[in-house]
Protein backbone atom coordinates (compact mmCIF):
# COMPACT_ATOMS: atom_id res chain seq x y z
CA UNK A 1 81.10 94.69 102.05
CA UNK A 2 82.76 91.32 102.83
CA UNK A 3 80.07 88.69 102.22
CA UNK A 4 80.75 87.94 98.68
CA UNK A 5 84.72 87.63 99.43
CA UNK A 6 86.17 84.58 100.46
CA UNK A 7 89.46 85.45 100.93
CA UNK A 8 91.95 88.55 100.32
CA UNK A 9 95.53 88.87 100.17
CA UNK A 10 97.11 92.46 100.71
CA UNK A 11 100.42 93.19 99.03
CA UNK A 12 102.79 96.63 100.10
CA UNK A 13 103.85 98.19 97.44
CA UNK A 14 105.28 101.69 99.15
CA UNK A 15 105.53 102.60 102.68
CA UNK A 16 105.90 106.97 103.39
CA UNK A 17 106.90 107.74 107.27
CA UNK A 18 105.51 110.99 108.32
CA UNK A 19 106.23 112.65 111.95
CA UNK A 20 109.21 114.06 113.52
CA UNK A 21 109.80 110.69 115.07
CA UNK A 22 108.24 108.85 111.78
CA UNK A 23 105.39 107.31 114.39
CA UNK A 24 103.09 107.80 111.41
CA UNK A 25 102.86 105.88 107.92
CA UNK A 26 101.51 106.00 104.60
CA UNK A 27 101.19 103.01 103.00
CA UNK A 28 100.29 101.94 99.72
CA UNK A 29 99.61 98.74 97.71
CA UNK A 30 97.51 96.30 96.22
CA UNK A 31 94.62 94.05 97.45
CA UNK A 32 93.50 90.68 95.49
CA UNK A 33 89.93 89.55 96.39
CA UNK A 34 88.87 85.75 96.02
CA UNK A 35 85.47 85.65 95.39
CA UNK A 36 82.71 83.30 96.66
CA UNK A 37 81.43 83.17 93.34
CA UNK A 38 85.14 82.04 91.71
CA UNK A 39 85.82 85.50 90.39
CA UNK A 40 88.65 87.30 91.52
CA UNK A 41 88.80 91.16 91.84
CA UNK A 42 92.25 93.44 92.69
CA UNK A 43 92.12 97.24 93.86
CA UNK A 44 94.52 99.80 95.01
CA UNK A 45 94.25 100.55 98.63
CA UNK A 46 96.07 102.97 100.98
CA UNK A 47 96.14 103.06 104.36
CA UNK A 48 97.49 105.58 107.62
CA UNK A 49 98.74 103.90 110.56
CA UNK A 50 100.28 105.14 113.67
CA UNK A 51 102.80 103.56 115.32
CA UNK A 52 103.75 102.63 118.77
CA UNK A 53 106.62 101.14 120.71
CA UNK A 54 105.09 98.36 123.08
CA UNK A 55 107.92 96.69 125.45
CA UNK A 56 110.53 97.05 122.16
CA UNK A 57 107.58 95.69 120.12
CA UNK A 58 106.52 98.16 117.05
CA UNK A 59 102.87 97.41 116.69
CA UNK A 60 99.85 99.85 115.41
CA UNK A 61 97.56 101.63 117.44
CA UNK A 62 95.51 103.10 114.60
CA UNK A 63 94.75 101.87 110.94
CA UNK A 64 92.51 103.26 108.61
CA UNK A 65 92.22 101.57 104.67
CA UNK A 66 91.24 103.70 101.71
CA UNK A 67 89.78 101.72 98.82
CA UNK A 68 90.21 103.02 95.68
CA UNK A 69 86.74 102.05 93.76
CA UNK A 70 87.37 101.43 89.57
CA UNK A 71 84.05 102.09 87.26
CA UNK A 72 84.37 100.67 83.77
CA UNK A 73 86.52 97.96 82.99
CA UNK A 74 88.28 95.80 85.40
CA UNK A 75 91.60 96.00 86.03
């Protein structure tokens, strides 16, 4: 999937806390592709991600991206 992208830059647009404790996201946003050929492509993506409390440190202990494909024209 990655070897025609040089580059990509994710952007947040929403983020939905789920849980009694809110240890689980939701998040939604943008990514931009740079292409090796020049081009440049952007997609929605969302993503899960559970979170964890590491010596007062929040960090993620699972993350799973869903790409949202576009047929037709580009965006």
């Amino acid at each position: 999937m990655w070897e025609k992208v040089s580059s990509r830059s994710h952007k947040p647009i929403k983020i939905f806390p789920f849980g009694s404790y809110s240890d689980e996201v939701m998040l939604y946003g943008t990514v931009k592709y740079e292409l090796k050929d020049g081009g440049e492509k952007e997609v929605d993506w969302a993503a899960r991600a559970k979170l964890i409390n590491e010596d007062g440190k929040i960090k993620m202990s699972f993350y799973q991206v869903y790409l949202a494909s576009f047929h037709g024209s580009e965006r």
